[in-house]
N, C-alpha and C. Protein backbone atom coordinates (compact mmCIF):
# COMPACT_ATOMS: atom_id res chain seq x y z
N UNK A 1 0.83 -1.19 0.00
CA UNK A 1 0.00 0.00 0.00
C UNK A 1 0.87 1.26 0.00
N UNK A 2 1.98 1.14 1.12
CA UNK A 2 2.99 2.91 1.03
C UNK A 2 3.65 2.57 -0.20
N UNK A 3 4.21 1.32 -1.05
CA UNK A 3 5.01 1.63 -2.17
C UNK A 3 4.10 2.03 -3.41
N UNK A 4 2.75 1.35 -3.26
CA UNK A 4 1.96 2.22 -4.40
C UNK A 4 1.67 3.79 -4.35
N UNK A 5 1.78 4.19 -3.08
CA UNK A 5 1.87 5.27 -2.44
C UNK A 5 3.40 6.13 -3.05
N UNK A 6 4.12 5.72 -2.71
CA UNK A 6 5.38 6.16 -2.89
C UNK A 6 5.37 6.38 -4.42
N UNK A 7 4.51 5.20 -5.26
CA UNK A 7 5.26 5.15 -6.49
C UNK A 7 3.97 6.55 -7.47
N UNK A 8 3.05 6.53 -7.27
CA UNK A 8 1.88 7.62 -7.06
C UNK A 8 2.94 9.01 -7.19
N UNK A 9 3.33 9.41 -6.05
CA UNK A 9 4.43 10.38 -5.83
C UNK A 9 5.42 10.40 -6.90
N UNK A 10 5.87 9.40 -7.25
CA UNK A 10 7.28 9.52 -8.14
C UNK A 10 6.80 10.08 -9.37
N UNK A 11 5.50 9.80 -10.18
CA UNK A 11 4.72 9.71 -10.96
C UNK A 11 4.49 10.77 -11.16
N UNK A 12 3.24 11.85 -10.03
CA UNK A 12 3.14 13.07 -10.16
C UNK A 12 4.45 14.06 -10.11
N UNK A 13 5.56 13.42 -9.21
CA UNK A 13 7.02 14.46 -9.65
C UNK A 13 7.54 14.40 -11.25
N UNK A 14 7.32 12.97 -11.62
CA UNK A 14 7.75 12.97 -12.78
C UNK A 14 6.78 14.20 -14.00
N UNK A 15 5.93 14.24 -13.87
CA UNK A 15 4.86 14.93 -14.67
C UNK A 15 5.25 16.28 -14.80
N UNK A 16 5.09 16.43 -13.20
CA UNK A 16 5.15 18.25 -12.86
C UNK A 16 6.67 18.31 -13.09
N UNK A 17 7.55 17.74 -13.48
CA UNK A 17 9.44 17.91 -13.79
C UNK A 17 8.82 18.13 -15.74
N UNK A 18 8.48 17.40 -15.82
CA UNK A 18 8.42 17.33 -17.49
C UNK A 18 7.26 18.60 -18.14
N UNK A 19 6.62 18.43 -17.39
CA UNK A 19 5.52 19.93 -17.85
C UNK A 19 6.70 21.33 -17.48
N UNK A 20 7.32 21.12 -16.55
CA UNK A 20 8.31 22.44 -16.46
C UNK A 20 9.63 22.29 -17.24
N UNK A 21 9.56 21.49 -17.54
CA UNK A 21 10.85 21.10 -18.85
C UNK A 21 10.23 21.56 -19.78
N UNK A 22 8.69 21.35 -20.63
CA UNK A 22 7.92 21.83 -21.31
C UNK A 22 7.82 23.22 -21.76
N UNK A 23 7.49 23.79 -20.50
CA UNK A 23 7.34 25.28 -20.27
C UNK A 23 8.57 25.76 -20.70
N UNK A 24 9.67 25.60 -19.63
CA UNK A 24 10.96 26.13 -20.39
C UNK A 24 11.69 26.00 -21.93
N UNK A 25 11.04 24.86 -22.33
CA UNK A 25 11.68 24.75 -23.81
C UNK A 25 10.86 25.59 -24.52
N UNK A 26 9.74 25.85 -24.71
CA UNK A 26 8.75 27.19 -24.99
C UNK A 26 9.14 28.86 -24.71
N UNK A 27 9.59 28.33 -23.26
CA UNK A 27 10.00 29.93 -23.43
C UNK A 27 11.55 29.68 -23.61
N UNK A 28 12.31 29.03 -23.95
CA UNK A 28 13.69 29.64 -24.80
C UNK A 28 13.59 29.45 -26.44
N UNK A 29 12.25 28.77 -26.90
CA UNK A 29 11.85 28.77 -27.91
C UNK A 29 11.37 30.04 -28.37
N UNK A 30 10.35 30.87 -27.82
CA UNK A 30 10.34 32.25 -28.02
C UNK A 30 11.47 32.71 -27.62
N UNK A 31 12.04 32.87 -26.72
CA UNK A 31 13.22 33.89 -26.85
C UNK A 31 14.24 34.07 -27.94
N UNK A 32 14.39 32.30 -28.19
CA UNK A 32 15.08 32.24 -29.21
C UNK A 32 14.77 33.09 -31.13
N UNK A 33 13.27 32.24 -31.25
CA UNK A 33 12.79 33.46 -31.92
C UNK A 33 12.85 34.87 -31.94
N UNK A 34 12.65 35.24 -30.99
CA UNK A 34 12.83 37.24 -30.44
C UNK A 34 14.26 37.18 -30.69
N UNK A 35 15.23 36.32 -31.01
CA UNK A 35 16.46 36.92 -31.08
C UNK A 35 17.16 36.77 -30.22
N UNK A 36 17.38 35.98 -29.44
CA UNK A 36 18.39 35.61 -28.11
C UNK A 36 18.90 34.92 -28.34
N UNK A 37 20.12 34.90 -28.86
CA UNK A 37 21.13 33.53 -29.18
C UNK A 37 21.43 32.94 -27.82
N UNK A 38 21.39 33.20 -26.88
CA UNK A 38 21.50 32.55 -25.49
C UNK A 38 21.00 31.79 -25.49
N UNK A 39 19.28 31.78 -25.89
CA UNK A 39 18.27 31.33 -25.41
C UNK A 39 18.32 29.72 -26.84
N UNK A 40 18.66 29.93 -27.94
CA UNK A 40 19.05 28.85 -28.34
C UNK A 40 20.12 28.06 -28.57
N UNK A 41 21.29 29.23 -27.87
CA UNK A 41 22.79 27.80 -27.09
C UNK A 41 22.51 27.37 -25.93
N UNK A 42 21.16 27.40 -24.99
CA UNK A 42 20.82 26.34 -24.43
C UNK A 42 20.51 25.24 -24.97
N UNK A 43 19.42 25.51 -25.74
CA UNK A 43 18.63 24.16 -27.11
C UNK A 43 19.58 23.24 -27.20
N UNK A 44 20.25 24.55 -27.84
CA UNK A 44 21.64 23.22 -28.57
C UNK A 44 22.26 22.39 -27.38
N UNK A 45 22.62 23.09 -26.49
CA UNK A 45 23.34 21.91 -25.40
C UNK A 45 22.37 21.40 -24.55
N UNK A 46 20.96 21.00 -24.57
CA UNK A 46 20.00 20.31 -23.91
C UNK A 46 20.14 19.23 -24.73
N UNK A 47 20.00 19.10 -26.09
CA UNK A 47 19.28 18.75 -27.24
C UNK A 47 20.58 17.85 -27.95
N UNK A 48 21.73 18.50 -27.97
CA UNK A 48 22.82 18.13 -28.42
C UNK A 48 23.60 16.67 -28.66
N UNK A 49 23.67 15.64 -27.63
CA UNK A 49 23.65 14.65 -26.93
C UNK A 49 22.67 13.46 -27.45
N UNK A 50 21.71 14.18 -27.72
CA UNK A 50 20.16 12.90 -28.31
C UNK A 50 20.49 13.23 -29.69
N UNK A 51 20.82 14.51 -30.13
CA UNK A 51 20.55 14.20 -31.87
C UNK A 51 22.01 13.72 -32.22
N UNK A 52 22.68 13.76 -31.47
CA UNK A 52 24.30 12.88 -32.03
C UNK A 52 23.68 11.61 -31.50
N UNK A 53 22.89 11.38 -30.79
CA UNK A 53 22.97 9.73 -30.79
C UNK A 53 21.50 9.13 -31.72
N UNK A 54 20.83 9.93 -32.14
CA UNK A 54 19.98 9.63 -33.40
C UNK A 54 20.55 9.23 -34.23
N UNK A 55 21.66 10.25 -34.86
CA UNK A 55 22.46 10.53 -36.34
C UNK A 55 22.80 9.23 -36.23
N UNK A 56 23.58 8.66 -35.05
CA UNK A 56 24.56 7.96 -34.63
C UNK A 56 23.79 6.68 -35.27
N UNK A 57 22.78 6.42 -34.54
CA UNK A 57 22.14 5.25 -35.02
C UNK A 57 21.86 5.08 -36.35
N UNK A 58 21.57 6.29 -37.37
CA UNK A 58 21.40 6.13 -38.24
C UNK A 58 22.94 5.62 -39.34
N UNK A 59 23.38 6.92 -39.52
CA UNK A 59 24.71 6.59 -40.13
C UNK A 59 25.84 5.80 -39.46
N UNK A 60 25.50 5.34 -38.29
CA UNK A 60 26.86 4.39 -37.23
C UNK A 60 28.35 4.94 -37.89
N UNK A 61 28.46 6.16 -37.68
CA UNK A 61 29.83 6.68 -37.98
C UNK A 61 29.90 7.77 -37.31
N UNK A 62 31.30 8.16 -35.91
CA UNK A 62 30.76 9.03 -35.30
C UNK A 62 31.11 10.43 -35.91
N UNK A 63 31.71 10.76 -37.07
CA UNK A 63 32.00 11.90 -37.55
C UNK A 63 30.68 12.32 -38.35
N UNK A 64 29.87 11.83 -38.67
CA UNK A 64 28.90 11.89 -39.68
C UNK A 64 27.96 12.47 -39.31
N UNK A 65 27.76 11.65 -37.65
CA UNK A 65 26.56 11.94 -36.88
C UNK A 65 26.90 13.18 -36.29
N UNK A 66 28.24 13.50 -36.17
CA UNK A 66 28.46 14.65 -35.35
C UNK A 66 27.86 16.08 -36.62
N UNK A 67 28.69 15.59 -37.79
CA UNK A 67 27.87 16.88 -38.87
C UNK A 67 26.71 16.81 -39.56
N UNK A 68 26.40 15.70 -39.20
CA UNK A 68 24.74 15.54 -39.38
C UNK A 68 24.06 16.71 -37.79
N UNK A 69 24.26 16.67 -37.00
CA UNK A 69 23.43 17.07 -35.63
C UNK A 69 23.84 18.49 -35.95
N UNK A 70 24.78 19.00 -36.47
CA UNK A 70 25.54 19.94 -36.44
C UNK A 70 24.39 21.03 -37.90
N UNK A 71 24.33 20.22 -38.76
CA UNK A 71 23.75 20.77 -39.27
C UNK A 71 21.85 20.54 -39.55
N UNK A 72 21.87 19.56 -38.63
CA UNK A 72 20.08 19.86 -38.21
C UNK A 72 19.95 21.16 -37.14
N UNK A 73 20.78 21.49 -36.46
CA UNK A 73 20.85 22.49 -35.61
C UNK A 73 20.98 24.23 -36.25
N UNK A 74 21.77 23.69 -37.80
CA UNK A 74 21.79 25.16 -39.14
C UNK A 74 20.22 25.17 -39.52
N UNK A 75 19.94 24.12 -39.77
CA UNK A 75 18.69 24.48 -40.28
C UNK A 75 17.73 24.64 -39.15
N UNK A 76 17.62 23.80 -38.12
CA UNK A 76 16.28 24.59 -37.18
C UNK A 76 16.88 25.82 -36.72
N UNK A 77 17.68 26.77 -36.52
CA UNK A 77 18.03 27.90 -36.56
C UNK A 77 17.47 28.85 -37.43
N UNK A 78 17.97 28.60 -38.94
CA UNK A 78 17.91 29.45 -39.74
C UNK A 78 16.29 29.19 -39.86
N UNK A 79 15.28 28.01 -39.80
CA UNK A 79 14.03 28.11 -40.09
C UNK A 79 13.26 28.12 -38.90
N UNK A 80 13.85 28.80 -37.77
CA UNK A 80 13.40 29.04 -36.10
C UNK A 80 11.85 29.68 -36.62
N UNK A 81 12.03 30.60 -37.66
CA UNK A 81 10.55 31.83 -37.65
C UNK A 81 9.38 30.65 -38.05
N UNK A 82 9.83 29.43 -38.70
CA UNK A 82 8.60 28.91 -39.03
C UNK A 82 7.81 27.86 -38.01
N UNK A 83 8.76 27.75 -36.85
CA UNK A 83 8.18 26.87 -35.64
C UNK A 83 6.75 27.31 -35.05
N UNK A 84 6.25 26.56 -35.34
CA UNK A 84 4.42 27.03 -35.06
C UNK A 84 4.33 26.10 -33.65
N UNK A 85 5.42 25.49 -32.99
CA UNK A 85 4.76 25.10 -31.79
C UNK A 85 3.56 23.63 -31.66
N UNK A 86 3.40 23.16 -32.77
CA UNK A 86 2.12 21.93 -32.64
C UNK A 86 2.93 20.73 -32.06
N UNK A 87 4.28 20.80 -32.00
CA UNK A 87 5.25 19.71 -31.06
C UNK A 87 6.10 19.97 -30.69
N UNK A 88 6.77 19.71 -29.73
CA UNK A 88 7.60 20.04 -28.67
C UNK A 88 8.95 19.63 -29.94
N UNK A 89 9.74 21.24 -29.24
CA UNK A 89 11.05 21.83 -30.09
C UNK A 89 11.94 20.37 -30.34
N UNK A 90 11.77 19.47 -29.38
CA UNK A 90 13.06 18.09 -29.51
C UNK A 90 12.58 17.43 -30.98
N UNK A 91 10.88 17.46 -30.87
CA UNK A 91 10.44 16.66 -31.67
C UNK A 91 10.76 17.21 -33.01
N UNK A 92 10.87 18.11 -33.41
CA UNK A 92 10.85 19.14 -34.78
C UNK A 92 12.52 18.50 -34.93
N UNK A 93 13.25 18.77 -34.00
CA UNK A 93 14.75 19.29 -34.09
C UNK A 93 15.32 17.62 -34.33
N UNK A 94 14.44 16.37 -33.31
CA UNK A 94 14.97 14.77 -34.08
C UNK A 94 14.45 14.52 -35.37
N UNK A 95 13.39 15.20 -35.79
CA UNK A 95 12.96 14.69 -37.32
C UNK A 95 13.86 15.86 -38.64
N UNK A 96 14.41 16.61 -38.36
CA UNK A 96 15.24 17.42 -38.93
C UNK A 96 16.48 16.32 -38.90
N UNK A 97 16.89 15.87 -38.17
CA UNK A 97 18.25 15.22 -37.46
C UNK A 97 18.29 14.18 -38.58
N UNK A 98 17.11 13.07 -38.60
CA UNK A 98 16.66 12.03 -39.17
C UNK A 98 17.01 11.95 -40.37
N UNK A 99 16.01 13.85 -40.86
CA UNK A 99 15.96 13.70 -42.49
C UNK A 99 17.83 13.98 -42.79
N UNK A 100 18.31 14.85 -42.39
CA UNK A 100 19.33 14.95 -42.73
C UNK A 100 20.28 13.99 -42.81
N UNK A 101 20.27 12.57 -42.10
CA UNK A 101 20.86 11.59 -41.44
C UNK A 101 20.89 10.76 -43.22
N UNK A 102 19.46 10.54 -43.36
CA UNK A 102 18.96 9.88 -44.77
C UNK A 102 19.68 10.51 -46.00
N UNK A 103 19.65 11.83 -45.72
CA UNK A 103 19.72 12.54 -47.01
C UNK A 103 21.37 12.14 -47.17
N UNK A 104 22.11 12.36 -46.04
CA UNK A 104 23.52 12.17 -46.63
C UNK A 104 23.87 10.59 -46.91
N UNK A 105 23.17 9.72 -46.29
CA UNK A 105 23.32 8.18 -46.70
C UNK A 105 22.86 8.14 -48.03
N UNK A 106 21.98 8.79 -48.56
CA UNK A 106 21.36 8.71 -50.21
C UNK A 106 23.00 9.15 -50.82
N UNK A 107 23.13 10.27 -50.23
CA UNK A 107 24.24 10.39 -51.23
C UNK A 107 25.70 9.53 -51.58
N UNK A 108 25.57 8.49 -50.18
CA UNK A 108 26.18 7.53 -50.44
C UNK A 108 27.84 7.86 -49.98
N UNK A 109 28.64 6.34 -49.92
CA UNK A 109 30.31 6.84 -49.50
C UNK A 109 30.95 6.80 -50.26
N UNK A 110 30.47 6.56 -51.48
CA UNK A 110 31.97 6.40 -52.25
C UNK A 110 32.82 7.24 -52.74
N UNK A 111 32.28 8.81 -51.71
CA UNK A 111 33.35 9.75 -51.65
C UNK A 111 34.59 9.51 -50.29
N UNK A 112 33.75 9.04 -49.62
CA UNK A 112 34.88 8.96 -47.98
C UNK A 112 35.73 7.93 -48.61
N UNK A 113 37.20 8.86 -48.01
CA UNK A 113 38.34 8.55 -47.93
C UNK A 113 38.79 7.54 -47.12
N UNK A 114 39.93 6.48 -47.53
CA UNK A 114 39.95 5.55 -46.61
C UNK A 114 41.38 5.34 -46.69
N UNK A 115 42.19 5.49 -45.48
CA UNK A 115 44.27 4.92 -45.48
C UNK A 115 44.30 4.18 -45.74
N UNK A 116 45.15 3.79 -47.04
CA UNK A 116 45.43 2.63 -46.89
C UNK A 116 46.54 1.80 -46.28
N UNK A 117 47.03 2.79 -45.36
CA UNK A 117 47.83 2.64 -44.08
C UNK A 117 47.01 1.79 -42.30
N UNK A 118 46.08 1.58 -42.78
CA UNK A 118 45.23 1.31 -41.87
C UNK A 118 45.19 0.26 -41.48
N UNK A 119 45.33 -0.39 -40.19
CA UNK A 119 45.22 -1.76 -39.93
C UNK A 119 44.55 -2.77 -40.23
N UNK A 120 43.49 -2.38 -40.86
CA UNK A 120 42.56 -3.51 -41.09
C UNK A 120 42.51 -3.81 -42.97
N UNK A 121 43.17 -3.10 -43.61
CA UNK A 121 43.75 -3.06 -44.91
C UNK A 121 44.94 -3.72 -44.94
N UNK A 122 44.92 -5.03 -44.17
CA UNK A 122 46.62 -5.57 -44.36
C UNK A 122 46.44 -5.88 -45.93
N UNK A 123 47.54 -6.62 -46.31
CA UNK A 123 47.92 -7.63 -47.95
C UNK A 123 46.86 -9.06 -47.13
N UNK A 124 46.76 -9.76 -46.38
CA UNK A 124 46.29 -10.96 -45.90
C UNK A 124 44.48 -10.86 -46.55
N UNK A 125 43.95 -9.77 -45.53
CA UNK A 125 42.71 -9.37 -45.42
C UNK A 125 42.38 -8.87 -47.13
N UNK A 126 43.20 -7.71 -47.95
CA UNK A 126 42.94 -7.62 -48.81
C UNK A 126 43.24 -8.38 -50.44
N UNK A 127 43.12 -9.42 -49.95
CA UNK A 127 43.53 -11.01 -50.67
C UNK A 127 42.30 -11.69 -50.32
N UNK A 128 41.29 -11.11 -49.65
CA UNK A 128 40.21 -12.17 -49.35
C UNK A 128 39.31 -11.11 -50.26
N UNK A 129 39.57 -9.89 -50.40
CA UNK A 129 38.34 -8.69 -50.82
C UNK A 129 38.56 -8.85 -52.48
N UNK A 130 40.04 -9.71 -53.05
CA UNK A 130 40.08 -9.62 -54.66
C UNK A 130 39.58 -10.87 -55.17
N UNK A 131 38.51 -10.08 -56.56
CA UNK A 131 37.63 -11.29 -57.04
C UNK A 131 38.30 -11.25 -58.40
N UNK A 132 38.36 -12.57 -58.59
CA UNK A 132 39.41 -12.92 -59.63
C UNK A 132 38.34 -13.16 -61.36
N UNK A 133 39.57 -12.21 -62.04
CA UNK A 133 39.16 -12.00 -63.08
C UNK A 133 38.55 -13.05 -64.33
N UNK A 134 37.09 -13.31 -64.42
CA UNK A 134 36.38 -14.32 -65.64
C UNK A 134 37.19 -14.20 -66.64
N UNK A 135 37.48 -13.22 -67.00
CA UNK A 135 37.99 -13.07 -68.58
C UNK A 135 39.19 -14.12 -69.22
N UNK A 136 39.45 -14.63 -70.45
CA UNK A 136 40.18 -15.49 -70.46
C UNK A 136 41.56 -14.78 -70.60
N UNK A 137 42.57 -15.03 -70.38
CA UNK A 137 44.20 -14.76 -70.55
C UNK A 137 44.20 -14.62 -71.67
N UNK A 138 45.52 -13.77 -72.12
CA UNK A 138 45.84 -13.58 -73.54
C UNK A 138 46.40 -15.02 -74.18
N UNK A 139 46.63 -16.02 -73.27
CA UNK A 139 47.20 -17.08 -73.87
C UNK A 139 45.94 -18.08 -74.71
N UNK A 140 45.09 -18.37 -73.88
CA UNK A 140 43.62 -18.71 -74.39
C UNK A 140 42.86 -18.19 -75.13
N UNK A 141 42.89 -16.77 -75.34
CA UNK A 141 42.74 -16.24 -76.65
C UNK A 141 43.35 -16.54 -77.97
N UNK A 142 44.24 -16.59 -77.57
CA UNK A 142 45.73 -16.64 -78.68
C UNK A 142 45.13 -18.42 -79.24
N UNK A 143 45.20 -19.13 -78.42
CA UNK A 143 44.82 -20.70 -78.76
C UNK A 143 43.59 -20.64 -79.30
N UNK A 144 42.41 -19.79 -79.15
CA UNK A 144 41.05 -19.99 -79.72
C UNK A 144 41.30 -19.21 -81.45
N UNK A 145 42.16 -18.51 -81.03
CA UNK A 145 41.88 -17.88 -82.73
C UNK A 145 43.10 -18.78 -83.21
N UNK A 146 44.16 -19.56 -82.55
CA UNK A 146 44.59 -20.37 -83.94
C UNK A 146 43.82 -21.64 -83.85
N UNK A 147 42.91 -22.17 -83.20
CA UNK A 147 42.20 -22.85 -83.64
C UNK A 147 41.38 -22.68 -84.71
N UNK A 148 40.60 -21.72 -84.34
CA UNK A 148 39.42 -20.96 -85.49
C UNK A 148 40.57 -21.42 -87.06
N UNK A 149 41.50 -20.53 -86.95
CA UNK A 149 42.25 -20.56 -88.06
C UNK A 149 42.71 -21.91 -88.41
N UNK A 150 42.80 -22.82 -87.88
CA UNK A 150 42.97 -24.34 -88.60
C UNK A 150 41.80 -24.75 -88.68
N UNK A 151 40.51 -24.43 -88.41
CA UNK A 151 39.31 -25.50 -88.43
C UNK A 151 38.85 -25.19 -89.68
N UNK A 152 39.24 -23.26 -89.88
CA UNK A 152 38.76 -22.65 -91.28
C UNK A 152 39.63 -23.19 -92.53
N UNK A 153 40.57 -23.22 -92.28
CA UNK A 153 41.60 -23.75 -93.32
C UNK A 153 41.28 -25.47 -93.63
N UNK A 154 40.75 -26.07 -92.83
CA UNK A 154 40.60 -27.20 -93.21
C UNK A 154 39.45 -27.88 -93.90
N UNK A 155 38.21 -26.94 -93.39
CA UNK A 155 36.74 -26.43 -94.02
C UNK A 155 37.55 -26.15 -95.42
N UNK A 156 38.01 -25.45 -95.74
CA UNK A 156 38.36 -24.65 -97.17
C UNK A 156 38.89 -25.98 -97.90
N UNK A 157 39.64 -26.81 -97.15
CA UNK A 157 40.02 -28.22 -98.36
C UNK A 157 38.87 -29.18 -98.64
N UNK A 158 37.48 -29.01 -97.65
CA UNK A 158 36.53 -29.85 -98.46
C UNK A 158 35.44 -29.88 -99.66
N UNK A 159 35.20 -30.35 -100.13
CA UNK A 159 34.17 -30.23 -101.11
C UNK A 159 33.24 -29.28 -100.58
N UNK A 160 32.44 -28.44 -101.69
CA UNK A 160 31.60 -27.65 -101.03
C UNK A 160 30.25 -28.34 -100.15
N UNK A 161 29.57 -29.46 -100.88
CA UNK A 161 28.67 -30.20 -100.17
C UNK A 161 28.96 -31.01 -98.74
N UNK A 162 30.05 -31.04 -98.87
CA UNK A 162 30.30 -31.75 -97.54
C UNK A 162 31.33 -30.39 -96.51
N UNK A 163 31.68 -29.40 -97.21
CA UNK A 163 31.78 -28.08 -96.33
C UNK A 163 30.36 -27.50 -95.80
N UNK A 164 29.46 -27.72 -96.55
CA UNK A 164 28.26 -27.13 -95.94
C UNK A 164 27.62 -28.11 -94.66
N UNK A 165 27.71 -29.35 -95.15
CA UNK A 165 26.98 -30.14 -94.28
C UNK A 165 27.77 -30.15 -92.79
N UNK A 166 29.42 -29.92 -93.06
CA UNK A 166 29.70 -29.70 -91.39
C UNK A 166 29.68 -27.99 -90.61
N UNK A 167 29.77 -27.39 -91.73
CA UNK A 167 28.99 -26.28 -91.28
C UNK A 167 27.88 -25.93 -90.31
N UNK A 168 27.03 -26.70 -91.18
CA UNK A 168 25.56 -26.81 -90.54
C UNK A 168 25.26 -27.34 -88.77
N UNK A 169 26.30 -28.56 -89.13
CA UNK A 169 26.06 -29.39 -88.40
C UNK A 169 26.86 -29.10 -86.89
N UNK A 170 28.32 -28.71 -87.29
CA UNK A 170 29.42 -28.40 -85.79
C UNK A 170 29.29 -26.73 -85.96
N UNK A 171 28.96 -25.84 -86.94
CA UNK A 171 28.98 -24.51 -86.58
C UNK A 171 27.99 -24.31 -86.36
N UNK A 172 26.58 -24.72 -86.82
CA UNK A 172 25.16 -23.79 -86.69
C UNK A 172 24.26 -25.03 -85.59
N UNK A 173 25.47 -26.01 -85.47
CA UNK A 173 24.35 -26.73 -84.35
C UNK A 173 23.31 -27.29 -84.58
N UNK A 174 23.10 -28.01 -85.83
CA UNK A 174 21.99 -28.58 -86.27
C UNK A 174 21.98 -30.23 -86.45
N UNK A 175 21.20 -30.88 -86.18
CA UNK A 175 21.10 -32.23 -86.10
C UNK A 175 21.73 -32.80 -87.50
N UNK A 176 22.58 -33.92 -87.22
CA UNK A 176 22.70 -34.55 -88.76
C UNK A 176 21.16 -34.72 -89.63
């Protein structure tokens, strides 16, 4: 009975802590609007911490996530005048975080740079990453066209009726 009691209590503190967390992000949200850069280098260092670990989850790279958060924070800045308030400033500022997170994965890595001084780029490891070339060698080439060239030359010593009939038969694949 006192721990349902107790836990009752924890409940309503928790509420009345988060409705005044509420309140205050509202009013450094207007202030910030009115022009108080104070009032949104709090934002940023309330806020800071969750959208690097959004990014984080998204792109799992911690430089990425850091200029991903970095620049969801340029844009809810620069588009502060259009915050109409229908959700709480975190919520606006993680779905900014998100899109930006996506947008640079669309654009993909195959610009990032990679050492190839790097430990995990040994000769061992990068001997397992090389896929070995289908194409035939110049030597097997070389053997298919002097074949060609004796099968043609030897076609050329038969009669024409019986040049056609193996024609037909070993070049065009047709039943005797």
């Amino acid at each position: 009975m006192v721990s349902s009691f107790v836990d009752e209590i924890n409940k309503s503190a928790t509420a009345v802590s988060s409705i005044g967390t509420l309140a205050k992000e509202e009013a450094l949200v207007v202030a910030a609007k009115n022009g108080n850069e104070q009032a949104f280098e709090i934002l940023v260092q309330r806020y800071r911490h969750r959208m690097v670990a959004v990014a984080l989850r998204l792109t799992r790279v911690q430089e990425d996530a850091e200029d991903v958060t970095q620049q969801s924070f340029q844009k809810a800045f620069i588009h502060l005048h259009r915050f109409e308030g229908k959700s709480s400033f975190s919520t606006c500022l993680t779905r900014i975080t998100v899109n930006e997170a996506l947008m640079l994965l669309r654009k993909g890595r195959g610009r990032r740079e990679i050492s190839i001084d790097e430990e995990r780029f040994e000769p061992k490891e990068a001997a397992r990453l090389e896929i070995p070339d289908s194409d035939p060698g110049p030597e097997t080439c070389y053997l298919r066209r002097e074949e060609a060239e004796i099968l043609s030359a030897a076609i050329e010593t038969l009669t024409p009726g019986l040049r056609k009939a193996i024609t037909l038969r070993d070049v065009g694949e047709l039943s005797t």
